[in-house]
C-alpha atoms as a PDB file:
ATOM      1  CA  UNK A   1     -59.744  37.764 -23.917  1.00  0.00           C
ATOM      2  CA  UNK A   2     -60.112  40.465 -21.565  1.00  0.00           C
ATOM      3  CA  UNK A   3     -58.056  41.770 -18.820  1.00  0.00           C
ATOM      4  CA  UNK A   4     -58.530  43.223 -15.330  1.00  0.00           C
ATOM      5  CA  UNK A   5     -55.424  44.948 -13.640  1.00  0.00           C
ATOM      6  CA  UNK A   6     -54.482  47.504 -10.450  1.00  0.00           C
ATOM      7  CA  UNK A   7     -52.979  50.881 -11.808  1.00  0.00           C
ATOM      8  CA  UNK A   8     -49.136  51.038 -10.922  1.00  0.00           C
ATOM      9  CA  UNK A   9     -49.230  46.843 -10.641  1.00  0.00           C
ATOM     10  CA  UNK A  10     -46.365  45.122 -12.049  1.00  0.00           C
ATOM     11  CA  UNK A  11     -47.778  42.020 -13.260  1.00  0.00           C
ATOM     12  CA  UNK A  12     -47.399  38.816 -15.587  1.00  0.00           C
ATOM     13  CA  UNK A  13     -49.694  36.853 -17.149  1.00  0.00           C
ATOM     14  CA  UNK A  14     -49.808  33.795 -19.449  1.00  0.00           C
ATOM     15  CA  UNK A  15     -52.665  32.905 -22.244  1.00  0.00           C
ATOM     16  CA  UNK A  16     -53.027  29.654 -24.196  1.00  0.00           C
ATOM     17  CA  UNK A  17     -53.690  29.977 -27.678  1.00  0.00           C
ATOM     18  CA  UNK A  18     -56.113  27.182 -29.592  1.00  0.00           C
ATOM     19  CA  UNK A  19     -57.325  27.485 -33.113  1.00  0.00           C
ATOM     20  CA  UNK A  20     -61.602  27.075 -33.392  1.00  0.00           C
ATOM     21  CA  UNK A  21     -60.790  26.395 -36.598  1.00  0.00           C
ATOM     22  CA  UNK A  22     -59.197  23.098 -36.399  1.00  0.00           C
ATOM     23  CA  UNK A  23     -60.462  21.529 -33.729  1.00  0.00           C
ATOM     24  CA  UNK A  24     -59.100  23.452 -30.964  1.00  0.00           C
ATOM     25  CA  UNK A  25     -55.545  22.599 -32.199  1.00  0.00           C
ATOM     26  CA  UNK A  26     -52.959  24.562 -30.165  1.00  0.00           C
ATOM     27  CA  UNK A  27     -51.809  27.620 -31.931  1.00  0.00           C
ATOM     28  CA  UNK A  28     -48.375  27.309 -33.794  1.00  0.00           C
ATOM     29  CA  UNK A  29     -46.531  30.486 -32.547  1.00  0.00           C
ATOM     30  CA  UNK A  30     -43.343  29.733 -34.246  1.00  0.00           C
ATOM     31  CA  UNK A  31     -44.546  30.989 -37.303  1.00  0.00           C
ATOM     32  CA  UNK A  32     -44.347  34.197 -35.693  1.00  0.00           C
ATOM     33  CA  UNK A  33     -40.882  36.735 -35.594  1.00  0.00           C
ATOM     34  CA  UNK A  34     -42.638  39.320 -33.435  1.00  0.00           C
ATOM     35  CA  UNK A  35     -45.790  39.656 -31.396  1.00  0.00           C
ATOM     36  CA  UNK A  36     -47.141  43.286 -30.301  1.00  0.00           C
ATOM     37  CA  UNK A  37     -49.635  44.208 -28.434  1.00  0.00           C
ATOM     38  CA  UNK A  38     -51.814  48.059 -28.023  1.00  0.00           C
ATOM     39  CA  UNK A  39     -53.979  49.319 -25.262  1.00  0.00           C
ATOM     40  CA  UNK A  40     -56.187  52.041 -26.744  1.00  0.00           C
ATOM     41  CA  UNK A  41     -59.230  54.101 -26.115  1.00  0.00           C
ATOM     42  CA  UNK A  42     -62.260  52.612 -27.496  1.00  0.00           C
ATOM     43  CA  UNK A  43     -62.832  53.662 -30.708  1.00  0.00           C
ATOM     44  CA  UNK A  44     -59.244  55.848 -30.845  1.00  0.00           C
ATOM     45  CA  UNK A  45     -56.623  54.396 -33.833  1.00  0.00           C
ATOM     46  CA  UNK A  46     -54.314  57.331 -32.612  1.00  0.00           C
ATOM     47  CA  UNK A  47     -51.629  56.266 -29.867  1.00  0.00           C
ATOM     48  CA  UNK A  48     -51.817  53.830 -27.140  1.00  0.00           C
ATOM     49  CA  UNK A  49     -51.947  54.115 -23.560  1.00  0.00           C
ATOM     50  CA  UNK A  50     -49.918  50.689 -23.453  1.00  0.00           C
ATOM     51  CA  UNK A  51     -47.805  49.019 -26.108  1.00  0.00           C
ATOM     52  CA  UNK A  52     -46.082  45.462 -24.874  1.00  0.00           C
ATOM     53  CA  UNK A  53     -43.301  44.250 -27.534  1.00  0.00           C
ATOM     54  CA  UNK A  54     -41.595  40.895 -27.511  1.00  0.00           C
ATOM     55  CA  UNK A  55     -38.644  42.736 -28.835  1.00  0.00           C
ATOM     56  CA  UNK A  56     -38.328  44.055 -25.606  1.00  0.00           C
ATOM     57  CA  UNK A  57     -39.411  41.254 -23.498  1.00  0.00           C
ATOM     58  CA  UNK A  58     -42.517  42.239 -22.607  1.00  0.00           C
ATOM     59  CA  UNK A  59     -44.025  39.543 -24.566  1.00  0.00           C
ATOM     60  CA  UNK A  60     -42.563  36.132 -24.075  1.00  0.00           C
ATOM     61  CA  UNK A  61     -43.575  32.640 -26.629  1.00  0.00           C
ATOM     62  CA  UNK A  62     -44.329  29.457 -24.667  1.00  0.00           C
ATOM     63  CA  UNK A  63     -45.254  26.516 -27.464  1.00  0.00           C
ATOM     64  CA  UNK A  64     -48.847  28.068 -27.916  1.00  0.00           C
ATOM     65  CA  UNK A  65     -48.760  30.544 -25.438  1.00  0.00           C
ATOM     66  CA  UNK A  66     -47.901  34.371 -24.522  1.00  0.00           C
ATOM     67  CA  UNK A  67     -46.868  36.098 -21.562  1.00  0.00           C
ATOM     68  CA  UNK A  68     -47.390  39.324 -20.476  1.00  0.00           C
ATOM     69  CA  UNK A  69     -45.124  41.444 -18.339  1.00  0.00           C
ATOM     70  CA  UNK A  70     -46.129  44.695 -17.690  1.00  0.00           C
ATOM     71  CA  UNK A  71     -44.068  46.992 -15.351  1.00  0.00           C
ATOM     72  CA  UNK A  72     -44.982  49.150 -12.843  1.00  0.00           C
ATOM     73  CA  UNK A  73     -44.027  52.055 -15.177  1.00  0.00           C
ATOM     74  CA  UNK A  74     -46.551  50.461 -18.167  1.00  0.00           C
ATOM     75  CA  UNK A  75     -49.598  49.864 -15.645  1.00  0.00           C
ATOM     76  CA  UNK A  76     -49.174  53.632 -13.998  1.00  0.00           C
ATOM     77  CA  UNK A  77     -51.835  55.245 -16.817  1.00  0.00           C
ATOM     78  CA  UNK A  78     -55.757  56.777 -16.312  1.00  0.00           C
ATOM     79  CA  UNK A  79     -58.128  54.149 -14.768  1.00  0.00           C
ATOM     80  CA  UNK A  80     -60.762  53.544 -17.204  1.00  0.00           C
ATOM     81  CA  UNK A  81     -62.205  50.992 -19.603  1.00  0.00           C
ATOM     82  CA  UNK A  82     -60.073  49.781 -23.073  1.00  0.00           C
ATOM     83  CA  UNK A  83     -59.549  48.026 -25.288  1.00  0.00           C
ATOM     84  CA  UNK A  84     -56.315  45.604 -26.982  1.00  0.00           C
ATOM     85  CA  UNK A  85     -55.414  43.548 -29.137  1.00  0.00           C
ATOM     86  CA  UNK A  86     -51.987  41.054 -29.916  1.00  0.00           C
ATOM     87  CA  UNK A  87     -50.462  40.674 -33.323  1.00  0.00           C
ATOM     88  CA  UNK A  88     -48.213  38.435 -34.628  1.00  0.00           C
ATOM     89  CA  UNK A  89     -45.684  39.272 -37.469  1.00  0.00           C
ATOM     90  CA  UNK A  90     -44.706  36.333 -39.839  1.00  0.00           C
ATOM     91  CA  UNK A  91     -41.350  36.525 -41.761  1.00  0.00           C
ATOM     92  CA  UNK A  92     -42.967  37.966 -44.478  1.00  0.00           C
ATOM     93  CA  UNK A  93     -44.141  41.062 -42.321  1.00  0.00           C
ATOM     94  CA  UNK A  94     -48.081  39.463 -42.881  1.00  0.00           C
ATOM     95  CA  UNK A  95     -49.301  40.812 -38.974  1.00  0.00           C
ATOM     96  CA  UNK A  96     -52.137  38.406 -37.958  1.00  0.00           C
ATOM     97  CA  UNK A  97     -54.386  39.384 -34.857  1.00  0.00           C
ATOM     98  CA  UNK A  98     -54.465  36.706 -32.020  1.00  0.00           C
ATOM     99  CA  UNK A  99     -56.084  37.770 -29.141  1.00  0.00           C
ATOM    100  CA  UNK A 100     -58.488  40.860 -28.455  1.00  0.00           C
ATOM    101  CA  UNK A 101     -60.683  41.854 -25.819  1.00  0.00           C
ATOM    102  CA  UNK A 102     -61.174  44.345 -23.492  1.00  0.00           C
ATOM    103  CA  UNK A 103     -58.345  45.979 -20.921  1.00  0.00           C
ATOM    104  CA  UNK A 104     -60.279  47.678 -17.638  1.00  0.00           C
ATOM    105  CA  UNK A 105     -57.185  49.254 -15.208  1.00  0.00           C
ATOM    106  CA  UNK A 106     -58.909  50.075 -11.841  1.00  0.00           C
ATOM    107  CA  UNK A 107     -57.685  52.762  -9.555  1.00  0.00           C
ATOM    108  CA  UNK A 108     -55.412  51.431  -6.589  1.00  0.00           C
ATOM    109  CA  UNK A 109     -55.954  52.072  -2.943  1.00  0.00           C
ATOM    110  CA  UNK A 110     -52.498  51.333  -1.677  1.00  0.00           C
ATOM    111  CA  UNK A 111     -49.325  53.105  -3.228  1.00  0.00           C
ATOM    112  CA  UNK A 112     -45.999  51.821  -2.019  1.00  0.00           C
ATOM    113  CA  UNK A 113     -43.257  53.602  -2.858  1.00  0.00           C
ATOM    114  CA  UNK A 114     -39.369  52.678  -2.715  1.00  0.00           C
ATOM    115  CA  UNK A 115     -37.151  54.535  -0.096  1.00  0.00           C
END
């Protein structure tokens, strides 16, 4: 799944999760204790330029779908061209990948600012 967003955009979005597998069968998510996701250089296992965490809200469980939240603060990095990828950790600490794709974050043209 890839992702376009504005640098310094707060934003929120949702993706439904089917299995290929099994006949497009909606993703069980409740098998899942923890969900993380990494924004990286291409290519780069070193540190991300965005991590989301459902331990700190920032990745919400919907029946067979996630949602995103990214602040302001996450989506203020370098414009440029990624890549990410979403785990999911069982109770057994087994992570599983769920989603992956590429993360573009495109310079803004506007920049608002709080008095």
């Amino acid at each position: 799944v890839n992702v376009a967003l504005k640098r310094g955009d707060a934003v929120s979005f949702t993706i439904p999760l089917y299995d290929p597998n099994n006949n497009n069968a909606p993703v069980d998510l409740s098998v899942y204790t923890r969900f993380l996701a990494q924004v990286k250089v291409d290519g780069q296992r070193d540190a991300a330029i965005m991590e989301l965490d459902s331990d700190n809200s920032e990745i919400t469980v919907s029946t067979n779908s996630l949602t995103f939240i990214i602040s302001t603060a996450k989506s203020t990095v370098n414009r440029g061209k990624y890549v990410w990828d979403v785990q999911g950790m069982d109770a057994s600490a087994k992570p599983t990948t769920l989603i992956e794709g590429d993360f573009e974050i495109s310079q803004d043209t506007t920049r608002i600012i709080a008095p």
